[in-house]
PDB file of N, CA and C in Angstrom:
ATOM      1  N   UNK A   1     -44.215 -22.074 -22.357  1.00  0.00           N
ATOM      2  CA  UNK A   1     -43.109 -21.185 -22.570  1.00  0.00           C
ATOM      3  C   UNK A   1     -41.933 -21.564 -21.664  1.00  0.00           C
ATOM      4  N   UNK A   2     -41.981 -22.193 -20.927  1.00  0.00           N
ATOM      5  CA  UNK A   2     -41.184 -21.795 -19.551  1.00  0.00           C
ATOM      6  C   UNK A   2     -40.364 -23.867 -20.247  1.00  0.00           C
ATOM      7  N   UNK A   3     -41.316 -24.889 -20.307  1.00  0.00           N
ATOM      8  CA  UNK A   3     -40.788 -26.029 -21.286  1.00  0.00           C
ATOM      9  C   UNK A   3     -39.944 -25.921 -22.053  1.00  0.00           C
ATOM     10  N   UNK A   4     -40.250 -25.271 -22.756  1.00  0.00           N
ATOM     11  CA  UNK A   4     -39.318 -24.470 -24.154  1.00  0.00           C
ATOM     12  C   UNK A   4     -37.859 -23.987 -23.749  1.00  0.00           C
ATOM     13  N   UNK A   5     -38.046 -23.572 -22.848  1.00  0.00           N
ATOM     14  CA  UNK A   5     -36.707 -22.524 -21.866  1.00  0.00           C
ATOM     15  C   UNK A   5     -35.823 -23.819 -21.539  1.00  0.00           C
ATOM     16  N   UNK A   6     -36.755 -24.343 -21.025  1.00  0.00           N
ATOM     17  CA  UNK A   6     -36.052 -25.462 -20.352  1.00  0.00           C
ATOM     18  C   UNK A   6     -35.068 -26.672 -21.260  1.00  0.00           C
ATOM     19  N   UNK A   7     -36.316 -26.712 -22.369  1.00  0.00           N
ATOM     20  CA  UNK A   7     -35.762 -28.014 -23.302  1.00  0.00           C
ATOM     21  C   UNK A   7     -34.154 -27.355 -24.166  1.00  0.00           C
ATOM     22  N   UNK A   8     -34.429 -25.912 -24.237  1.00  0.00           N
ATOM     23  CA  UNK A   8     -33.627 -25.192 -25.456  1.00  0.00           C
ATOM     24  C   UNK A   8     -31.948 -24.932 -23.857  1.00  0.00           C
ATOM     25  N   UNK A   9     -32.069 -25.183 -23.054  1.00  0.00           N
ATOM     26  CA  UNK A   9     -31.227 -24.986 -21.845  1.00  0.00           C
ATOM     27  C   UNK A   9     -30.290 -25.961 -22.028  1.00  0.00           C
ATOM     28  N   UNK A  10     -31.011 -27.489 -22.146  1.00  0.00           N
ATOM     29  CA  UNK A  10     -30.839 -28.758 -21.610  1.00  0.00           C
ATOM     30  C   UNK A  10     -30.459 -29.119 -23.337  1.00  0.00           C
ATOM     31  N   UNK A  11     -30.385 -28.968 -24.651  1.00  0.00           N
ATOM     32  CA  UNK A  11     -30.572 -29.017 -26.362  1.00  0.00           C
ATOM     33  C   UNK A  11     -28.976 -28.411 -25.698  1.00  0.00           C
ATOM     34  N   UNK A  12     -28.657 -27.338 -25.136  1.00  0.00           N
ATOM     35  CA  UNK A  12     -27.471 -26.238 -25.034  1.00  0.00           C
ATOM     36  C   UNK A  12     -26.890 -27.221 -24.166  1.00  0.00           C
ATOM     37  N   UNK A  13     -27.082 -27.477 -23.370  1.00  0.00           N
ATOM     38  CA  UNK A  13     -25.825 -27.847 -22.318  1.00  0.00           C
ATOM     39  C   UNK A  13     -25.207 -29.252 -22.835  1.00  0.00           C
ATOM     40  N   UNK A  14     -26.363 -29.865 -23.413  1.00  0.00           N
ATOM     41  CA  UNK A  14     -25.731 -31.416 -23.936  1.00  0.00           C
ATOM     42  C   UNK A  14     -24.869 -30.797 -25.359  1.00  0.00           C
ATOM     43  N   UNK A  15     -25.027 -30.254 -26.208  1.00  0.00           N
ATOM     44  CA  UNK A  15     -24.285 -29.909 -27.417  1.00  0.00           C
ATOM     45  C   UNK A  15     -22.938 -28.917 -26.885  1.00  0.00           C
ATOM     46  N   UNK A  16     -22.857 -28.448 -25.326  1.00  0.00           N
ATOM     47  CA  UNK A  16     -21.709 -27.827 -24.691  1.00  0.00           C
ATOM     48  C   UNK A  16     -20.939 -29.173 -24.310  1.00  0.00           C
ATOM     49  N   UNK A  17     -21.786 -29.830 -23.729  1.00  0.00           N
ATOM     50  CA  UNK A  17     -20.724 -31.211 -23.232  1.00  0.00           C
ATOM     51  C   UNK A  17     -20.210 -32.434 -24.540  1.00  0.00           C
ATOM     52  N   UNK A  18     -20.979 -32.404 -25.563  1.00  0.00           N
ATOM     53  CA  UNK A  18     -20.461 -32.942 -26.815  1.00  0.00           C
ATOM     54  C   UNK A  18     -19.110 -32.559 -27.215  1.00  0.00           C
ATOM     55  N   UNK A  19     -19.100 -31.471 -27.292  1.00  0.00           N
ATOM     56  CA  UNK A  19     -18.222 -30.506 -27.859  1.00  0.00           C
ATOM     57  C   UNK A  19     -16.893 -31.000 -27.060  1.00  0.00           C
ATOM     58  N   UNK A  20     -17.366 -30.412 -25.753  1.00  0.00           N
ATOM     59  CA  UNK A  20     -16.106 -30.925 -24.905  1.00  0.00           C
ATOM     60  C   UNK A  20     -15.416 -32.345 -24.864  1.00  0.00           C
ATOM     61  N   UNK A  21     -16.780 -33.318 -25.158  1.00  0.00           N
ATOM     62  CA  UNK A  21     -15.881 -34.569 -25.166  1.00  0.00           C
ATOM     63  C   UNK A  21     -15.247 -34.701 -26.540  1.00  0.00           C
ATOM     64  N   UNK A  22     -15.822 -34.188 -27.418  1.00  0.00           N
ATOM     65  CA  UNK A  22     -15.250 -34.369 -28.693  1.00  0.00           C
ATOM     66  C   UNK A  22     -13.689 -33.765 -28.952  1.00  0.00           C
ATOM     67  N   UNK A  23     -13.936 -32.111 -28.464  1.00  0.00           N
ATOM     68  CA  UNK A  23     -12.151 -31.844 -28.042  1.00  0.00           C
ATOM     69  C   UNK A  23     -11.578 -32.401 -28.007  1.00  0.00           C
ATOM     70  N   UNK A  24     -11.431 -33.241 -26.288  1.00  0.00           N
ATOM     71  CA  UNK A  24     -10.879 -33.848 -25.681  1.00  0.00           C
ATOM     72  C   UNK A  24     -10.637 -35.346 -26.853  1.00  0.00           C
ATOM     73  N   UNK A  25     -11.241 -35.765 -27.245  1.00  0.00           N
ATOM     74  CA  UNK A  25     -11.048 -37.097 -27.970  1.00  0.00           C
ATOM     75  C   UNK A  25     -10.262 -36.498 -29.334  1.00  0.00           C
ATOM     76  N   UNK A  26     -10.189 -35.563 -30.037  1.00  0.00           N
ATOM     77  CA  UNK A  26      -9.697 -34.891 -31.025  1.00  0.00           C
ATOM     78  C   UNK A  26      -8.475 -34.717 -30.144  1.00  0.00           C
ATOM     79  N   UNK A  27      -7.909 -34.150 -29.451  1.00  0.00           N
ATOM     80  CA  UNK A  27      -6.916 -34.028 -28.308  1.00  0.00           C
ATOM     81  C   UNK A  27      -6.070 -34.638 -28.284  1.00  0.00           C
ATOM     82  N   UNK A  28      -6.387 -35.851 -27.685  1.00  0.00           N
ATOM     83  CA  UNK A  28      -5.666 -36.825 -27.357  1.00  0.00           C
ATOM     84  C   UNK A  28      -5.202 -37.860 -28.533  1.00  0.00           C
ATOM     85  N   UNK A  29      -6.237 -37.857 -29.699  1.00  0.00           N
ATOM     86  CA  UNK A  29      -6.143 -38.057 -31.060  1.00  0.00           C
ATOM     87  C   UNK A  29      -4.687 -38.098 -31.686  1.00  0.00           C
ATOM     88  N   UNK A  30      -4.783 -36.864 -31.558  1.00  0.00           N
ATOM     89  CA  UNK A  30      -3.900 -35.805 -32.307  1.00  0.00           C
ATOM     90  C   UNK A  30      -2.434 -36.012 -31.417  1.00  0.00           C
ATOM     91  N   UNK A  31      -2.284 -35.923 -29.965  1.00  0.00           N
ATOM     92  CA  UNK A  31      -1.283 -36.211 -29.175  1.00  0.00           C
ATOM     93  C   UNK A  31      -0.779 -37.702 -29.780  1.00  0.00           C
ATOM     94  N   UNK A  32      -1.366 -38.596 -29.369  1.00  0.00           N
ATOM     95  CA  UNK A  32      -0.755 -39.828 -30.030  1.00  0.00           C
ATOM     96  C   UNK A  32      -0.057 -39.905 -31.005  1.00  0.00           C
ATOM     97  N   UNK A  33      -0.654 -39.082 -32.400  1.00  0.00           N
ATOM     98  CA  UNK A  33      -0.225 -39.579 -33.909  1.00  0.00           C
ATOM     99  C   UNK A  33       0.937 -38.251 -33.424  1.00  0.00           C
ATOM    100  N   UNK A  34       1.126 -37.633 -33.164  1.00  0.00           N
ATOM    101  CA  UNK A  34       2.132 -36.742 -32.652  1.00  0.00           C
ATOM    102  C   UNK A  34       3.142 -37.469 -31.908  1.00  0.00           C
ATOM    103  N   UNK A  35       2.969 -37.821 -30.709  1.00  0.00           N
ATOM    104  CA  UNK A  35       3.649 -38.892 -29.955  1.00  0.00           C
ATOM    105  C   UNK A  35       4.619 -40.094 -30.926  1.00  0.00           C
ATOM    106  N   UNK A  36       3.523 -40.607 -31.540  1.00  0.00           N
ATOM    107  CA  UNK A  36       4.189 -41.652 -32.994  1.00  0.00           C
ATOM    108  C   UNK A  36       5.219 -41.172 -33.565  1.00  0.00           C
ATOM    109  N   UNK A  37       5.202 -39.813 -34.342  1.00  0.00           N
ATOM    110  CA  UNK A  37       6.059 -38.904 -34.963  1.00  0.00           C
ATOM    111  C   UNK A  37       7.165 -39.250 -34.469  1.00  0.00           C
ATOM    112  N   UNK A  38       7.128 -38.854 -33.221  1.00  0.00           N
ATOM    113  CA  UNK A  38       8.251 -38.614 -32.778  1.00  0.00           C
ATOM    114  C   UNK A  38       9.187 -39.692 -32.079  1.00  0.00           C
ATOM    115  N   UNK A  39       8.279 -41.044 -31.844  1.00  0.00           N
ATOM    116  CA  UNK A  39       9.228 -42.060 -31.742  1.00  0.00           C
ATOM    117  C   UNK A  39       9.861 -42.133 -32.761  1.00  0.00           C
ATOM    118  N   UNK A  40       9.338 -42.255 -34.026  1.00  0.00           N
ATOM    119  CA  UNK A  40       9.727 -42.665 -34.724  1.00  0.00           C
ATOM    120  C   UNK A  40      10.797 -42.013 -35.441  1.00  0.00           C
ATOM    121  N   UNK A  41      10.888 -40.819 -35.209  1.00  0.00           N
ATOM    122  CA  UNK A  41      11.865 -39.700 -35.543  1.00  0.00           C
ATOM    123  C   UNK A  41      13.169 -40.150 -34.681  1.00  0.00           C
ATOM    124  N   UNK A  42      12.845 -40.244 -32.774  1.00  0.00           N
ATOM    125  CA  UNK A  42      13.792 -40.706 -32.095  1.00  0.00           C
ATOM    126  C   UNK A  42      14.642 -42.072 -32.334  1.00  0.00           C
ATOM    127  N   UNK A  43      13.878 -43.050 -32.617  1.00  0.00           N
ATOM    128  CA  UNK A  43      14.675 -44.541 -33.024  1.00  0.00           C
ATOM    129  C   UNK A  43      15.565 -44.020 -34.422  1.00  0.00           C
ATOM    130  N   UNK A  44      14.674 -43.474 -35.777  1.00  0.00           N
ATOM    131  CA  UNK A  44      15.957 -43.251 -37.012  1.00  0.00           C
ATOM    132  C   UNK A  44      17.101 -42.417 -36.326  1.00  0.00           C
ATOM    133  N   UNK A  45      16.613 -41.529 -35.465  1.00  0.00           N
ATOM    134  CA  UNK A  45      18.400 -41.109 -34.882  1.00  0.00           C
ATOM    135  C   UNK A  45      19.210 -41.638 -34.193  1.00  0.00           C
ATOM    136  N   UNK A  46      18.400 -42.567 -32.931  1.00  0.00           N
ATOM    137  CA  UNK A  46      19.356 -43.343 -32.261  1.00  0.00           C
ATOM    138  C   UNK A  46      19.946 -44.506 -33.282  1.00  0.00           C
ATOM    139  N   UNK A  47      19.616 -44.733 -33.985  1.00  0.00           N
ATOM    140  CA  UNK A  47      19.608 -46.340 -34.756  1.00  0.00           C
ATOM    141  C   UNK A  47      20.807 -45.815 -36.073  1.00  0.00           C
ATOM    142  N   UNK A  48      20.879 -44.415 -36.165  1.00  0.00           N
ATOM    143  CA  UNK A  48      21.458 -43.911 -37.743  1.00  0.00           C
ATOM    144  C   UNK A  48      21.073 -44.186 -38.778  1.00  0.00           C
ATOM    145  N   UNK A  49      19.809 -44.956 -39.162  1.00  0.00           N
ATOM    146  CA  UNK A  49      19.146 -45.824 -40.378  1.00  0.00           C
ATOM    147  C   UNK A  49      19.833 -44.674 -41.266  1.00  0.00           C
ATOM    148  N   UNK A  50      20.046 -45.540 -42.787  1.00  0.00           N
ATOM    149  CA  UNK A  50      20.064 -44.521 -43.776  1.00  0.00           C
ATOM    150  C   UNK A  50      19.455 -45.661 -44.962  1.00  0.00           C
ATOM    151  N   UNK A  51      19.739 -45.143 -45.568  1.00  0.00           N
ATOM    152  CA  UNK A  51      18.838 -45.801 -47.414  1.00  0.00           C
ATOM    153  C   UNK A  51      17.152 -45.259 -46.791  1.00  0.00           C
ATOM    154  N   UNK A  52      16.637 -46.624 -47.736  1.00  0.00           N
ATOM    155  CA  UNK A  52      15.183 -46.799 -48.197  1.00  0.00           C
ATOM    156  C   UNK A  52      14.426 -46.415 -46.827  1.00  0.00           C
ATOM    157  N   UNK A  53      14.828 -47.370 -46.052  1.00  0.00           N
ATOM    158  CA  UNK A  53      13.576 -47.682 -44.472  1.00  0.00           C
ATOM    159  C   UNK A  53      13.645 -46.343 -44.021  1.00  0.00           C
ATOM    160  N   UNK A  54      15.189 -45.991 -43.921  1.00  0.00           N
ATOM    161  CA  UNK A  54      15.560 -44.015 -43.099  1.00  0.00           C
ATOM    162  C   UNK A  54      14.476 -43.676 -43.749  1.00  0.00           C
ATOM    163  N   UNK A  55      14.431 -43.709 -44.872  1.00  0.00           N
ATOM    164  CA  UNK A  55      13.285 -42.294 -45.848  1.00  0.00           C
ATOM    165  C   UNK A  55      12.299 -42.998 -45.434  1.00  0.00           C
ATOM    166  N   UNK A  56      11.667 -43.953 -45.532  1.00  0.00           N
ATOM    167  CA  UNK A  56      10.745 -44.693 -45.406  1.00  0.00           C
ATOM    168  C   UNK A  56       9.830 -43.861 -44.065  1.00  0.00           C
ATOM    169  N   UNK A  57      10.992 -43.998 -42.823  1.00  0.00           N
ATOM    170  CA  UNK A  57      10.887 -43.853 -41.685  1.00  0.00           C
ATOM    171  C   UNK A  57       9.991 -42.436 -41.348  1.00  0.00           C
ATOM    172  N   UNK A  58      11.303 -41.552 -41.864  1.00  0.00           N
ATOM    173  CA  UNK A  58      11.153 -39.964 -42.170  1.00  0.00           C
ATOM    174  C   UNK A  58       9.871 -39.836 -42.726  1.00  0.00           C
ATOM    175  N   UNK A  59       9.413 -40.181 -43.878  1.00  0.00           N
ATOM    176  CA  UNK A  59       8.080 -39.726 -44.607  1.00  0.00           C
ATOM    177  C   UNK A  59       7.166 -39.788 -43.350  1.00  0.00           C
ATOM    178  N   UNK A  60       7.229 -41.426 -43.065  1.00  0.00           N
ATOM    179  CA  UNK A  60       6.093 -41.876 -42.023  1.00  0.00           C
ATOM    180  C   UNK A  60       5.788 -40.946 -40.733  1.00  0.00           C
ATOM    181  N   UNK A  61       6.991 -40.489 -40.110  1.00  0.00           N
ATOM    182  CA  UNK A  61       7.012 -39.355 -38.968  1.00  0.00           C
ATOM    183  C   UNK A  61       6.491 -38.218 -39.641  1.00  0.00           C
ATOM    184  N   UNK A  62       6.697 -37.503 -40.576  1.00  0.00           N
ATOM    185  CA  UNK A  62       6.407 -36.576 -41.428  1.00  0.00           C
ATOM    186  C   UNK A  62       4.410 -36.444 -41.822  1.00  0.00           C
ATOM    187  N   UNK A  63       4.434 -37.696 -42.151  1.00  0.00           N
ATOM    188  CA  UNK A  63       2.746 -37.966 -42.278  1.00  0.00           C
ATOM    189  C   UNK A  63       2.093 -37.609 -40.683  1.00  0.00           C
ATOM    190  N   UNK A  64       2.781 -38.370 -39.673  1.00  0.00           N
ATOM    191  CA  UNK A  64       1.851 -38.584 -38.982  1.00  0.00           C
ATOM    192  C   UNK A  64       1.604 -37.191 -38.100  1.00  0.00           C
ATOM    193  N   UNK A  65       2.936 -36.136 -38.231  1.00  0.00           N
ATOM    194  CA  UNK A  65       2.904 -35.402 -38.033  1.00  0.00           C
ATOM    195  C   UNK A  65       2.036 -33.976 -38.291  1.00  0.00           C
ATOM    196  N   UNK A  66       1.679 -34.610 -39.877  1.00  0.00           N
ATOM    197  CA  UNK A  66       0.811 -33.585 -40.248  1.00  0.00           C
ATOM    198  C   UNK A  66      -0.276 -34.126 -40.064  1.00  0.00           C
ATOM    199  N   UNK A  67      -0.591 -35.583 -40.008  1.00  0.00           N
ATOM    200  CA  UNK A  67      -2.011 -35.856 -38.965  1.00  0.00           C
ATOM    201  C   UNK A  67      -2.382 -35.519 -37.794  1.00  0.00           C
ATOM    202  N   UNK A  68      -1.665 -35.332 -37.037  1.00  0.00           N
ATOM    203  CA  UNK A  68      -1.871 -34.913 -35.747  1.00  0.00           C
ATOM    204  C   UNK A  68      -2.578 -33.393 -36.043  1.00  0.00           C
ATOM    205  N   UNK A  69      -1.277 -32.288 -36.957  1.00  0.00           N
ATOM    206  CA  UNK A  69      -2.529 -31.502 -37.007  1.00  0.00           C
ATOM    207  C   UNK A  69      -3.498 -31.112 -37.766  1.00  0.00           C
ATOM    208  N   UNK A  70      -3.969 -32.215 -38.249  1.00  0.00           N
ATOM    209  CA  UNK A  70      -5.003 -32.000 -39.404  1.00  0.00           C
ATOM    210  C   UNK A  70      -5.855 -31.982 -38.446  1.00  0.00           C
ATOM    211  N   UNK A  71      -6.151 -32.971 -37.586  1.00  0.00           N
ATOM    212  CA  UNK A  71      -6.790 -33.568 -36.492  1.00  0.00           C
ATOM    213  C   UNK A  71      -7.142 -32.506 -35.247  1.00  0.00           C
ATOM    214  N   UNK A  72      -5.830 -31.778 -34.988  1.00  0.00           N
ATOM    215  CA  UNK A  72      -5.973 -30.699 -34.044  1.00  0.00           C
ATOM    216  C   UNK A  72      -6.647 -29.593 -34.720  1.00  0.00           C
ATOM    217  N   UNK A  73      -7.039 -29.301 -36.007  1.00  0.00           N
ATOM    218  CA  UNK A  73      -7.678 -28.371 -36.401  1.00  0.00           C
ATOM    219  C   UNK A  73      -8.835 -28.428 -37.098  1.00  0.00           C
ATOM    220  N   UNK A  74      -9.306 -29.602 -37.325  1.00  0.00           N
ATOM    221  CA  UNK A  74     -10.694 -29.926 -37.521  1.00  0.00           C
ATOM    222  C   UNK A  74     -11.855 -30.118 -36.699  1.00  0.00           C
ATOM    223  N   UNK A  75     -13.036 -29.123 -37.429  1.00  0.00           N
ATOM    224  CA  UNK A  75     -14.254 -28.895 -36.761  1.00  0.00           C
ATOM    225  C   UNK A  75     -14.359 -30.490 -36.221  1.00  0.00           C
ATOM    226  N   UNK A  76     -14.901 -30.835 -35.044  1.00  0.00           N
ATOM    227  CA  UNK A  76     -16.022 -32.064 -35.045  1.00  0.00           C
ATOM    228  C   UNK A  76     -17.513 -32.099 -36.111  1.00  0.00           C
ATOM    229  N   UNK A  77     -18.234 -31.046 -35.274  1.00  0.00           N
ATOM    230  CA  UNK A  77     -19.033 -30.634 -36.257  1.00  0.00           C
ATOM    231  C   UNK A  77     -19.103 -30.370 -37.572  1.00  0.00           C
ATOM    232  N   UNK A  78     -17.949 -29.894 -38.379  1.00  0.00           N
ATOM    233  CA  UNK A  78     -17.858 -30.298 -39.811  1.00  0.00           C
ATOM    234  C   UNK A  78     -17.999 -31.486 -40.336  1.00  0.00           C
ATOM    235  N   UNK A  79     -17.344 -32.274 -39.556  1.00  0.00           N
ATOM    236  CA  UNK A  79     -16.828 -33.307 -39.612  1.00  0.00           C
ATOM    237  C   UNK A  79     -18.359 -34.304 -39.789  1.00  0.00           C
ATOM    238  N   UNK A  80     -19.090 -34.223 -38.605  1.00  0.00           N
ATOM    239  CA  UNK A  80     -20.270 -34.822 -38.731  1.00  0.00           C
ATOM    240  C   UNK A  80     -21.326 -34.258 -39.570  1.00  0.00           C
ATOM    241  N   UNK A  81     -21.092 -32.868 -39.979  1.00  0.00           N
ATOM    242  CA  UNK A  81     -21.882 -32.229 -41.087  1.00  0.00           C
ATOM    243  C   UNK A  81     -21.521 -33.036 -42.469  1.00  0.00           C
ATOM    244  N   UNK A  82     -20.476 -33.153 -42.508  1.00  0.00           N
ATOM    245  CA  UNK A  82     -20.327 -33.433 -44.152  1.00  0.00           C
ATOM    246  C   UNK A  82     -20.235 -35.325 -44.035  1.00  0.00           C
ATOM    247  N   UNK A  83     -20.270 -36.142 -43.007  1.00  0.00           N
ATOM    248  CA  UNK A  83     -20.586 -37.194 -43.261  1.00  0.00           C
ATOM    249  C   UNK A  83     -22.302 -37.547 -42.998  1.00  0.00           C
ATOM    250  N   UNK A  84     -23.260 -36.559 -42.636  1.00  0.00           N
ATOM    251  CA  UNK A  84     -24.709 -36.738 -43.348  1.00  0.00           C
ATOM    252  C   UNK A  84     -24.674 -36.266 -44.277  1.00  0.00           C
ATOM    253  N   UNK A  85     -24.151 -35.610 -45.114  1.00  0.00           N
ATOM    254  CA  UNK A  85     -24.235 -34.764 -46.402  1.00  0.00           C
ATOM    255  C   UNK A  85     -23.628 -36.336 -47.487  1.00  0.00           C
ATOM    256  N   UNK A  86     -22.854 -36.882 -47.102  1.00  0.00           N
ATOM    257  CA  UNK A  86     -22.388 -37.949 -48.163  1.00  0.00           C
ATOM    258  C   UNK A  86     -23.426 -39.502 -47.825  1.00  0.00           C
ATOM    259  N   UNK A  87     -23.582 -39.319 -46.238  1.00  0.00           N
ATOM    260  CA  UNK A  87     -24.813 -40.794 -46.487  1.00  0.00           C
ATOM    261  C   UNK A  87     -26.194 -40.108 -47.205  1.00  0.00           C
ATOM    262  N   UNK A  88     -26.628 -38.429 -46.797  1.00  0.00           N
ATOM    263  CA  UNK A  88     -27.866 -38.405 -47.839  1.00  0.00           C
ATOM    264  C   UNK A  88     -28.027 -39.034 -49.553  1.00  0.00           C
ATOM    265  N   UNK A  89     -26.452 -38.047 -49.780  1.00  0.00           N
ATOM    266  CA  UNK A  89     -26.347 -38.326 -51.117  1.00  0.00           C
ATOM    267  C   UNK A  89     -26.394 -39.317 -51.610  1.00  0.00           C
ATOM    268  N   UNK A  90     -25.540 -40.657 -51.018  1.00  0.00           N
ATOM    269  CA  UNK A  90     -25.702 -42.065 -51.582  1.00  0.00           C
ATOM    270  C   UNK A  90     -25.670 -42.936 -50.346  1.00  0.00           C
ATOM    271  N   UNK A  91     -27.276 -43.382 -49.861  1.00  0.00           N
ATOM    272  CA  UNK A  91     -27.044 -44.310 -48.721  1.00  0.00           C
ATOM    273  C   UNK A  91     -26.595 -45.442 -48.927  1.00  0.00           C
ATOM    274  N   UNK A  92     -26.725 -46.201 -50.005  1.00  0.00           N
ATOM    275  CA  UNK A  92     -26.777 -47.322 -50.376  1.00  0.00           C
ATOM    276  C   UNK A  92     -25.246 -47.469 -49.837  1.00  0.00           C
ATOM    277  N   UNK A  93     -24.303 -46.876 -50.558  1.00  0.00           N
ATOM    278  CA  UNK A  93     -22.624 -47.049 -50.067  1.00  0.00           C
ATOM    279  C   UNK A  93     -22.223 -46.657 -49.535  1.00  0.00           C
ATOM    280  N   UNK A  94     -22.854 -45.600 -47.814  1.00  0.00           N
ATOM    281  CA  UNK A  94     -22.520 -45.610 -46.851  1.00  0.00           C
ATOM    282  C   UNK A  94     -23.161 -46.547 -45.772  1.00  0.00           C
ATOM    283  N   UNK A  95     -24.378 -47.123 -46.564  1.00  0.00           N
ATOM    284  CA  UNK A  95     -24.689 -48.607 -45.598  1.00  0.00           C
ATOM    285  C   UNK A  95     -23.597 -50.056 -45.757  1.00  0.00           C
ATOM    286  N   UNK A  96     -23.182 -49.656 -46.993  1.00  0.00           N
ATOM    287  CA  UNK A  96     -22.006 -51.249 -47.239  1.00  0.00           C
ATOM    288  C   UNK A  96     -20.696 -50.633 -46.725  1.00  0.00           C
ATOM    289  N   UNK A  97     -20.205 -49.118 -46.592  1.00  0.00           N
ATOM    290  CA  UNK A  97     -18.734 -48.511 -45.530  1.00  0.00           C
ATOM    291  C   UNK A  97     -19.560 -49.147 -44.385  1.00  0.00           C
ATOM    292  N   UNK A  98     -20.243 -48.872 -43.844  1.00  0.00           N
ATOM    293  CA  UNK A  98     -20.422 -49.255 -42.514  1.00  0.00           C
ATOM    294  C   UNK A  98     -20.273 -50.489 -42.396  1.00  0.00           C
ATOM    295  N   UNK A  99     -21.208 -51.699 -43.217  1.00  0.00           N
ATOM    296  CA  UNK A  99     -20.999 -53.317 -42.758  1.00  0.00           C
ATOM    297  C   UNK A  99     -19.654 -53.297 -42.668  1.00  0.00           C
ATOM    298  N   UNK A 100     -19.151 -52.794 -43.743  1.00  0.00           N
ATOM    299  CA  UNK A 100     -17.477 -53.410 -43.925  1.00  0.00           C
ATOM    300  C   UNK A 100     -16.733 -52.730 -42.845  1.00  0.00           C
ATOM    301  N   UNK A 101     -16.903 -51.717 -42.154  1.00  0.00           N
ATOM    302  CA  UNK A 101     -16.309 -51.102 -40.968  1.00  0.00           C
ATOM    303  C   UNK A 101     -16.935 -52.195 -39.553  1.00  0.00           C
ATOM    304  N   UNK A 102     -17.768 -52.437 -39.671  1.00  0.00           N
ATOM    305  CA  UNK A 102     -18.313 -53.477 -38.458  1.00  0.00           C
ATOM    306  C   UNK A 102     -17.458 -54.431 -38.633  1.00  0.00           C
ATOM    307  N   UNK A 103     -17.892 -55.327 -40.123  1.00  0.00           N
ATOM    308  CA  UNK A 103     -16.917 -56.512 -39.866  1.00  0.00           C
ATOM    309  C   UNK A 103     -15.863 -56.711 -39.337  1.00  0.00           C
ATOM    310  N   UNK A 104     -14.997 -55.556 -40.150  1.00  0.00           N
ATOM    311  CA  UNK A 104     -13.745 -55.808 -39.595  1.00  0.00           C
ATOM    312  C   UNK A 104     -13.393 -55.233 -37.880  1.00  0.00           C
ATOM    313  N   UNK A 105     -14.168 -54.394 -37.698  1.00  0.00           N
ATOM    314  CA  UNK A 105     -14.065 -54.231 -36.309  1.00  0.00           C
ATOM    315  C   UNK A 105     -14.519 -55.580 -35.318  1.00  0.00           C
ATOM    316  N   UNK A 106     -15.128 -56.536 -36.091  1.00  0.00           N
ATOM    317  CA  UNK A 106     -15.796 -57.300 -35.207  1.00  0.00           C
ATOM    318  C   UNK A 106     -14.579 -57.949 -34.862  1.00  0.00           C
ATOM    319  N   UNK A 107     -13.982 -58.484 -36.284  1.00  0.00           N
ATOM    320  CA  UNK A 107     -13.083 -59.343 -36.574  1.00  0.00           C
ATOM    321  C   UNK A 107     -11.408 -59.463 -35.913  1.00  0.00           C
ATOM    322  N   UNK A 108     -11.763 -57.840 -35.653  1.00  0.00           N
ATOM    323  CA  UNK A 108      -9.826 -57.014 -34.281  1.00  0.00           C
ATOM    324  C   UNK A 108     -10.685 -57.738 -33.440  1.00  0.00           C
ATOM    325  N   UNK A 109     -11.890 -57.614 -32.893  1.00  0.00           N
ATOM    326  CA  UNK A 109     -12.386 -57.451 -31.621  1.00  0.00           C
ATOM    327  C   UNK A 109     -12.249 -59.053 -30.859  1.00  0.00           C
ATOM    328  N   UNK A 110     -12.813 -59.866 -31.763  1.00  0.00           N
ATOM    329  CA  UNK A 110     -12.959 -61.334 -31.221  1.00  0.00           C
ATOM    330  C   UNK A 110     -11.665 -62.133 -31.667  1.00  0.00           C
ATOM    331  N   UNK A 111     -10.752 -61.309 -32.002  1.00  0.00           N
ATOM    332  CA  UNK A 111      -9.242 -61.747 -32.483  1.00  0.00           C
ATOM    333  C   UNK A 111      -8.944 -61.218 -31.176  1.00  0.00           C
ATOM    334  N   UNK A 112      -8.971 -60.403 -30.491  1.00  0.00           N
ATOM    335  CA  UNK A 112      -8.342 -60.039 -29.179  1.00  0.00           C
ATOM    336  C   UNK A 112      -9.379 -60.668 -28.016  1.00  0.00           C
ATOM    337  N   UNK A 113      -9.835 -60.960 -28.090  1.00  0.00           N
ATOM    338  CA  UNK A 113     -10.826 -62.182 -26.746  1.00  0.00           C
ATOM    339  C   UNK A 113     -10.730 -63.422 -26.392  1.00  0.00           C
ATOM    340  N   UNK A 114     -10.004 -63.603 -27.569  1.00  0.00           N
ATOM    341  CA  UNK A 114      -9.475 -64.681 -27.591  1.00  0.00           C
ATOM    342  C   UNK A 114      -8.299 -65.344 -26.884  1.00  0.00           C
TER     343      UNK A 114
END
């Protein structure tokens, strides 16, 4: 009984500190593509762009803006709920997203070690 206490303590405190790092990485996430926004908002004004690229520009600040808070308001835990819910459903093509997410991660990675 007293194991149990213990394990269900230690199950709690690690899923308290998940959480927190996950915040924090959702956080800072979200600050960046926010941050982006707004360079990019600052250069079309200093610069006066107008036509295509201005709009171009605008949309892009506009997107990233509402990424930031898509980002600031999404569960983690949803988040990891509904991506076992889509590898149950079809592993087969969340085992080939993944190779193809490795590769190319390999491929930034040993492009910058270089």
């Amino acid at each position: 009984m007293m194991s149990e206490t213990v394990r269900s303590e230690t199950v709690s405190a690690r899923t308290m500190t998940t959480n927190r790092v996950a915040n924090g990485v959702k956080n800072a996430i979200a600050n960046q593509l926010k941050s982006a926004a707004e360079s990019i908002e600052d250069k079309l004004t200093a610069s006066q762009a107008r036509g295509q690229l201005a709009d171009f520009g605008h949309k892009t600040a506009e997107w990233l803006g509402r990424s930031a808070e898509y980002v600031r308001k999404t569960d983690p835990e949803e988040v990891v709920a509904e991506i076992e819910n889509k590898v149950r459903q079809s592993p087969g093509r969340s085992l080939l997203v993944a190779a193809g997410a490795g590769l190319i991660l390999g491929i930034i990675i040993r492009r910058r070690l270089r």
